[in-house]
N, C-alpha and C. Protein backbone atom coordinates (compact mmCIF):
# COMPACT_ATOMS: atom_id res chain seq x y z
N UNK A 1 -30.23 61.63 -34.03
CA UNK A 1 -29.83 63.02 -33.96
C UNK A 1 -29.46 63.56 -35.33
N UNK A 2 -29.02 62.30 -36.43
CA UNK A 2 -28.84 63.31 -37.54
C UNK A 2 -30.01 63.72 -38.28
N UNK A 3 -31.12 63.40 -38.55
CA UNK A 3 -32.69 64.10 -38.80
C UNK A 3 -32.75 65.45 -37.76
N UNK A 4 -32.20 65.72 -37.09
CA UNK A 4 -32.77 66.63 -35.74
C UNK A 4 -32.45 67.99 -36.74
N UNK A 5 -33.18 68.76 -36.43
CA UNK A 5 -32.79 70.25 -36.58
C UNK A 5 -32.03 70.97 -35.78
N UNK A 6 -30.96 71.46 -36.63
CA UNK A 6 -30.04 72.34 -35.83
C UNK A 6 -30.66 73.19 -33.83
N UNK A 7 -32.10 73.39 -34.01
CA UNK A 7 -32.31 73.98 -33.15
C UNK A 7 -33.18 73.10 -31.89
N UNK A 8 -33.32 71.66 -32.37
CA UNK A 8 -34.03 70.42 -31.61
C UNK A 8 -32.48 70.42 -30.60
N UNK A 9 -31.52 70.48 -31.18
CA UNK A 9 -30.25 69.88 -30.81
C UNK A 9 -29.69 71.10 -29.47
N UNK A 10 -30.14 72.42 -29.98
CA UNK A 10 -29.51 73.28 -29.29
C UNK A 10 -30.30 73.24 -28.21
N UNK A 11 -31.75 72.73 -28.39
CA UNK A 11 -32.79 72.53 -27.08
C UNK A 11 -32.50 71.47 -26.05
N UNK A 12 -32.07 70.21 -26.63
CA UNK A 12 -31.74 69.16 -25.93
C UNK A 12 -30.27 69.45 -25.09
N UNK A 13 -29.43 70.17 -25.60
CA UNK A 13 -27.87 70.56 -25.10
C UNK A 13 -28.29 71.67 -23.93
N UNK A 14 -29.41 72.27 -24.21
CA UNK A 14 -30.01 73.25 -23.21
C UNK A 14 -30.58 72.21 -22.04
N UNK A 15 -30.71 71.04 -22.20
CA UNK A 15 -31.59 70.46 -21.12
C UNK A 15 -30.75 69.72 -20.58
N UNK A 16 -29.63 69.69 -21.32
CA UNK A 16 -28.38 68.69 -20.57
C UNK A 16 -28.01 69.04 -19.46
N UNK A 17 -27.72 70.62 -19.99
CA UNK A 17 -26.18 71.66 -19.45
C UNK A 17 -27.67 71.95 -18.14
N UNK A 18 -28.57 72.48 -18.09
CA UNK A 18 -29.72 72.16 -17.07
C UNK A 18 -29.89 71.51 -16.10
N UNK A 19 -29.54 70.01 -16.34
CA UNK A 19 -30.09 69.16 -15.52
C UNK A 19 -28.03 68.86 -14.84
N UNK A 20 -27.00 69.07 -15.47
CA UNK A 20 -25.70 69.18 -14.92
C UNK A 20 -25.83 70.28 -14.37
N UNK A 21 -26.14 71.09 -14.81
CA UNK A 21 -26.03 72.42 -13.14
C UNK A 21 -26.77 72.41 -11.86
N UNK A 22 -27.96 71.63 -12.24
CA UNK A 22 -28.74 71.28 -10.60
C UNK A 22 -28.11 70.38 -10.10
N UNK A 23 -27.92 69.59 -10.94
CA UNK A 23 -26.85 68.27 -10.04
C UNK A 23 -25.60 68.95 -9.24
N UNK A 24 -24.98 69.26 -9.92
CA UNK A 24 -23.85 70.20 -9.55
C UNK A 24 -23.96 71.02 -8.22
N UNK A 25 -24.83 72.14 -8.89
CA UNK A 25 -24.85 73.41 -7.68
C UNK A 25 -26.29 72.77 -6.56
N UNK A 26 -26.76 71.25 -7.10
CA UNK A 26 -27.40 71.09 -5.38
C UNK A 26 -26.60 70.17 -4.57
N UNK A 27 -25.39 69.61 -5.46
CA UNK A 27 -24.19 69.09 -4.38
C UNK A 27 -23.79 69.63 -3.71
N UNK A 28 -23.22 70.99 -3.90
CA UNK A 28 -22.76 71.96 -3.81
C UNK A 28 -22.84 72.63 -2.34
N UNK A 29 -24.70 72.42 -2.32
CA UNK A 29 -25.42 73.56 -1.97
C UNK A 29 -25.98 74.62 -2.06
N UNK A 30 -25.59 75.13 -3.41
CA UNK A 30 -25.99 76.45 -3.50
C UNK A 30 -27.11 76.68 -4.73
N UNK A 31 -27.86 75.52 -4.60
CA UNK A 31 -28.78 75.57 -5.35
C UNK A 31 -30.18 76.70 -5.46
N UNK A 32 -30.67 77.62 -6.06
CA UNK A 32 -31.83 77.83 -6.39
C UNK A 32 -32.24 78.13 -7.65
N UNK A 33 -33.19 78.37 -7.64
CA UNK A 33 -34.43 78.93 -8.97
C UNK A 33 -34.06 80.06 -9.56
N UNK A 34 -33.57 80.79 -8.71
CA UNK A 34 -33.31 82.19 -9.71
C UNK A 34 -31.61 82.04 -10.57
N UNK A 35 -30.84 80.97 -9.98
CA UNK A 35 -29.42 80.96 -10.41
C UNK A 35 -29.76 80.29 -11.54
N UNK A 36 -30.77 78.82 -11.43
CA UNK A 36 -31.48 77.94 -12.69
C UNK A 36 -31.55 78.69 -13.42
N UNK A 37 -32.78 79.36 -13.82
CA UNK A 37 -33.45 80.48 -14.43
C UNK A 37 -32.50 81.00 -15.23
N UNK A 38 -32.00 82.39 -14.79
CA UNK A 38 -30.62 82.70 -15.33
C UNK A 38 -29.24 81.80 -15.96
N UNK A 39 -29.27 80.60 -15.70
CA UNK A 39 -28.54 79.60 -16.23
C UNK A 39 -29.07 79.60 -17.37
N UNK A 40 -30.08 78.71 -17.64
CA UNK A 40 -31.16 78.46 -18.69
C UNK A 40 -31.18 79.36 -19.41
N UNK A 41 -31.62 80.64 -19.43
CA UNK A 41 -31.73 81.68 -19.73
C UNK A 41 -30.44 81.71 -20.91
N UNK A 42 -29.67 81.93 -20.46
CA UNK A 42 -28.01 82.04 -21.29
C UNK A 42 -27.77 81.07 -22.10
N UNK A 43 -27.55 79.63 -21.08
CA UNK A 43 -27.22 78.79 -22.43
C UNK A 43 -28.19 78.64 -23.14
N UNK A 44 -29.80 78.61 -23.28
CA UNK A 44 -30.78 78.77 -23.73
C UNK A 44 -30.48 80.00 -25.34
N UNK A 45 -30.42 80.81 -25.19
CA UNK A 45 -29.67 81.85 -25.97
C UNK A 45 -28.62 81.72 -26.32
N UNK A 46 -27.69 81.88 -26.24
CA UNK A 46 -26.08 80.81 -26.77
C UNK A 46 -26.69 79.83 -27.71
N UNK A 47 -26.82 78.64 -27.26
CA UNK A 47 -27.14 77.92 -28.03
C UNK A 47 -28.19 77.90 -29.53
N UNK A 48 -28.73 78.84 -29.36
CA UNK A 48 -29.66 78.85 -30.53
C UNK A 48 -29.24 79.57 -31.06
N UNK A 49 -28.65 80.58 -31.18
CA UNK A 49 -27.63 81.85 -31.57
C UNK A 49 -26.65 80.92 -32.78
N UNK A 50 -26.26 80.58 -31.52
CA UNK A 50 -24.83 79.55 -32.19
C UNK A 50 -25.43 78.11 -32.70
N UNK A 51 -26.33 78.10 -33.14
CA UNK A 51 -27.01 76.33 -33.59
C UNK A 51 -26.13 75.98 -34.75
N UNK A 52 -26.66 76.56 -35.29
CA UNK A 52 -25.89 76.17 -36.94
C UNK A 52 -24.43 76.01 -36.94
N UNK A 53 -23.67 76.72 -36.27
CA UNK A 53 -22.29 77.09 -36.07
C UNK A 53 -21.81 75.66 -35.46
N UNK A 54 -22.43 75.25 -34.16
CA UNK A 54 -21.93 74.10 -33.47
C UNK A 54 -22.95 72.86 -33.57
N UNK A 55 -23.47 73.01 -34.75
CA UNK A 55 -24.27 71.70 -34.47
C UNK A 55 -23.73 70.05 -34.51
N UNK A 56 -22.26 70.21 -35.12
CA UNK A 56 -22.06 68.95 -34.83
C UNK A 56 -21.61 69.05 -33.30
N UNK A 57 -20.66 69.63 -32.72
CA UNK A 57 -20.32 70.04 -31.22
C UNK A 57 -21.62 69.63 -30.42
N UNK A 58 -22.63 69.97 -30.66
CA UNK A 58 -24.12 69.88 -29.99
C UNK A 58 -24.30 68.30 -30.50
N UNK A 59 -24.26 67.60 -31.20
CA UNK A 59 -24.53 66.70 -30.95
C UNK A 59 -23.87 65.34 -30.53
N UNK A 60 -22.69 65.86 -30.47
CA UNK A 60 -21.58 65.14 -29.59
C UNK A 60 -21.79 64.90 -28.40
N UNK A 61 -21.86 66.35 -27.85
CA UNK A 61 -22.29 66.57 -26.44
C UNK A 61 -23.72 65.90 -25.92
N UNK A 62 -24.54 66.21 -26.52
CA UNK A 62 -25.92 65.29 -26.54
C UNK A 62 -25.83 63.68 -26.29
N UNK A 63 -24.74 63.51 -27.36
CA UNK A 63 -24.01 61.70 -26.98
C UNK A 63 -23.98 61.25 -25.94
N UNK A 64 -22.30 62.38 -25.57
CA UNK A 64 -22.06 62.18 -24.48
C UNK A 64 -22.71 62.00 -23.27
N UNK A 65 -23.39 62.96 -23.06
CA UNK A 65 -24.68 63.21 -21.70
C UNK A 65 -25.48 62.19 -21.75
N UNK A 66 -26.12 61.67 -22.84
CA UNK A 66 -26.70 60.92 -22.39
C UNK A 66 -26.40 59.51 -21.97
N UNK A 67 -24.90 59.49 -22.49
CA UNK A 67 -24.29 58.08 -21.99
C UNK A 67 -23.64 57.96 -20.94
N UNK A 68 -23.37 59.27 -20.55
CA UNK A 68 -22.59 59.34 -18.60
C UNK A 68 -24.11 59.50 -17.93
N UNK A 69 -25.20 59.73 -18.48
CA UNK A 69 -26.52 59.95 -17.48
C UNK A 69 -27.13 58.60 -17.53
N UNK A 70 -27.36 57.99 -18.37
CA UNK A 70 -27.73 56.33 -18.42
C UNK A 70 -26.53 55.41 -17.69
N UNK A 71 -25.05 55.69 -17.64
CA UNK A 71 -24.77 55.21 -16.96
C UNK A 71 -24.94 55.19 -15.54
N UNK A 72 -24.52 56.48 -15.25
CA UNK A 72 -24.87 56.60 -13.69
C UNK A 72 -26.35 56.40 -13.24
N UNK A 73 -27.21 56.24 -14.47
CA UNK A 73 -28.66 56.06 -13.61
C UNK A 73 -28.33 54.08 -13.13
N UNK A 74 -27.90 53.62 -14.29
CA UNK A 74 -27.22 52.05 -13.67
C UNK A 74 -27.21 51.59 -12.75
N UNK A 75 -25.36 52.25 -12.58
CA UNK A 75 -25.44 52.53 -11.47
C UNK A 75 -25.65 52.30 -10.12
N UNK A 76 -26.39 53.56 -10.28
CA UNK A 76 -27.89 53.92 -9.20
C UNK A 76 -28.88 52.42 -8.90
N UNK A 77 -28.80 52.38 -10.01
CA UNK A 77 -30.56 51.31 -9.92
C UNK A 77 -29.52 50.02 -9.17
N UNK A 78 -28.31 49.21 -10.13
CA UNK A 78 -27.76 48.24 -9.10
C UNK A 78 -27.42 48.37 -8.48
N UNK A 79 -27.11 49.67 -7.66
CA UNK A 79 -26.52 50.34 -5.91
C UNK A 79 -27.65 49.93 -4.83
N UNK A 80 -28.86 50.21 -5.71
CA UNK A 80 -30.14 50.40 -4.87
C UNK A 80 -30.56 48.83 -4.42
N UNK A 81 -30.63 48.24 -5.81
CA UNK A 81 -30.91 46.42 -5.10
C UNK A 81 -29.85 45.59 -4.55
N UNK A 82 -28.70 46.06 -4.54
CA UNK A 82 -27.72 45.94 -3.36
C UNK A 82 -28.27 46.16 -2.02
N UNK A 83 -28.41 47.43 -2.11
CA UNK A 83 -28.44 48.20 -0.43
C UNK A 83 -29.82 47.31 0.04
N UNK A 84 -30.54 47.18 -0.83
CA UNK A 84 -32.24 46.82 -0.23
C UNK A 84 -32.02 44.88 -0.13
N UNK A 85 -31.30 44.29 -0.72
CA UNK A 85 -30.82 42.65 -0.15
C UNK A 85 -30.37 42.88 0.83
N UNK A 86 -29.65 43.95 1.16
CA UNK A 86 -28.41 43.57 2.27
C UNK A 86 -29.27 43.83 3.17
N UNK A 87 -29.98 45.19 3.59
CA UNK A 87 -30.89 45.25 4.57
C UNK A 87 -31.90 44.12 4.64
N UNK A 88 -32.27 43.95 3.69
CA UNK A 88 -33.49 42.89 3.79
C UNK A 88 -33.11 41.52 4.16
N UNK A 89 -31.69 41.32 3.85
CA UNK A 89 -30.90 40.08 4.08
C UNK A 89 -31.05 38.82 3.24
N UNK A 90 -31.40 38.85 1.82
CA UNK A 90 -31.44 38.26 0.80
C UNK A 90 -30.60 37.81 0.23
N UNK A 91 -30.16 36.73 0.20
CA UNK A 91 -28.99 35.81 -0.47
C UNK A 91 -29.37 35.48 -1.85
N UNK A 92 -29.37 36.02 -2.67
CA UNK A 92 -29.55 35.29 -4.05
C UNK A 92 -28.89 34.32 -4.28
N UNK A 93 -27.43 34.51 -4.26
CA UNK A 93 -26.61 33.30 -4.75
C UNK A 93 -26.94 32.18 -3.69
N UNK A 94 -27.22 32.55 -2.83
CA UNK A 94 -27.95 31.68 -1.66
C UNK A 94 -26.50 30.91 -1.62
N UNK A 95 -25.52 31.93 -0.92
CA UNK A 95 -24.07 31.35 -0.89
C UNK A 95 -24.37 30.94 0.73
N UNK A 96 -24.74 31.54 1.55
CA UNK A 96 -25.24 30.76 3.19
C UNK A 96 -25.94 29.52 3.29
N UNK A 97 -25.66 28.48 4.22
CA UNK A 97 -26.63 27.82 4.48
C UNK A 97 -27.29 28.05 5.63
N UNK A 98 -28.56 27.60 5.20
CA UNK A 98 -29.41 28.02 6.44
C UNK A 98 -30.15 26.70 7.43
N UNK A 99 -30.25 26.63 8.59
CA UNK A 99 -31.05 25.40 8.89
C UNK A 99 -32.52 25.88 8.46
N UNK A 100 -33.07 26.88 8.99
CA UNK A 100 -34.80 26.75 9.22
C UNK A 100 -34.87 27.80 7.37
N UNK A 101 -35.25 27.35 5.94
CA UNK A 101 -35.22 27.86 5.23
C UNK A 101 -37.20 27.86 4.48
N UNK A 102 -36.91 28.54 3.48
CA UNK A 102 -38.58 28.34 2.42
C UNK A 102 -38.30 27.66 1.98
N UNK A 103 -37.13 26.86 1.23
CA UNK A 103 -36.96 26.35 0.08
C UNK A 103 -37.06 25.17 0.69
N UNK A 104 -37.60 24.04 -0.71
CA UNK A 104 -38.04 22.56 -0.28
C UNK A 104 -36.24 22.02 -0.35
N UNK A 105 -36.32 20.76 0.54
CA UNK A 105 -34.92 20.57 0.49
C UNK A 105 -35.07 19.14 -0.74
N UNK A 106 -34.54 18.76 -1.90
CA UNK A 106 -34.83 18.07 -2.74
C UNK A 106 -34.96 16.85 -2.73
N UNK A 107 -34.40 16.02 -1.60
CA UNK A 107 -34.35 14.90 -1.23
C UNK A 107 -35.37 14.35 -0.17
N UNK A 108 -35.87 15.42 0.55
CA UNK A 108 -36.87 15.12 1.08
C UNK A 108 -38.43 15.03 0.32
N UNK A 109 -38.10 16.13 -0.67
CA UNK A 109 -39.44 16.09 -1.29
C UNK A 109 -38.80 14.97 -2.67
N UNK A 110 -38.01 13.98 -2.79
CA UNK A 110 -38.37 12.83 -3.31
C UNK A 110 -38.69 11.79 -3.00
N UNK A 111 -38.28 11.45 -1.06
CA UNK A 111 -38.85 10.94 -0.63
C UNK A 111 -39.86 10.62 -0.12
N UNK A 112 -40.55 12.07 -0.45
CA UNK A 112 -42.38 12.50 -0.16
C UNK A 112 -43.03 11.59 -1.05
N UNK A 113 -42.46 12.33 -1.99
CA UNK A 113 -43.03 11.73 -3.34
C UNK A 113 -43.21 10.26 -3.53
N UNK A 114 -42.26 9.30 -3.07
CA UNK A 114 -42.09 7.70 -3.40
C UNK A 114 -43.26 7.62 -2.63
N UNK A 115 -43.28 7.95 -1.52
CA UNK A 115 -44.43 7.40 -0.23
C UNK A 115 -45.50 7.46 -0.66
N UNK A 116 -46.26 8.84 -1.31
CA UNK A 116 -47.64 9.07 -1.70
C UNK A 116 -47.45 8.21 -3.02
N UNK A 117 -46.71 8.12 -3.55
CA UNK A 117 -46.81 7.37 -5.24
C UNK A 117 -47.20 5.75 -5.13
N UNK A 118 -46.91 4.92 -4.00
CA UNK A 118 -47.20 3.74 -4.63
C UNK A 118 -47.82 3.12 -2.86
């Protein structure tokens, strides 16, 4: 971000404050296109107006966002292979025992082994 031009920065802070108001106002509910629009619109203008003025401010904020948005995408992603083991019923730590399993049991397949070997 410090190569960026004052007005790369005011574009990216425009796409932040963007993508936090749909999140926002479609929690909400009261999401549409014309409130977007008009959102955009403003801070879109603001921001380039004011580039030079707040460009370190703008790229703080830029920081920030993108490190509360990578987090929560996280998150997200280890929420998701949670929810999809549990339904699916996948033990990784394979902390259950099971009688009827896939896995070879190790002692049997060494005693496979002696038999076919000699």
């Amino acid at each position: 971000m410090n190569a960026s031009s004052t007005r790369i920065k005011a574009l990216v802070v425009t796409a932040g404050f963007s993508f936090w108001f749909f999140v926002i106002s479609s929690s909400i509910g009261v999401f549409s296109l014309e409130l977007l629009g008009i959102f955009v619109a403003i801070i879109f203008t603001l921001t380039q107006i004011f580039a030079i003025k707040l460009s370190r401010g703008l790229e703080i904020f830029a920081m920030i966002n993108t490190k509360v948005f990578l987090g929560i995408l996280f998150i997200f992603v280890i929420s998701i292979y949670g929810i999809f083991f549990r339904i699916l019923r996948i033990d990784l730590l394979r902390l259950k025992k099971h009688n009827t399993t896939y896995w070879l049991e190790n002692e049997k397949l060494r005693q496979s082994n002696m038999e076919t070997q000699y």
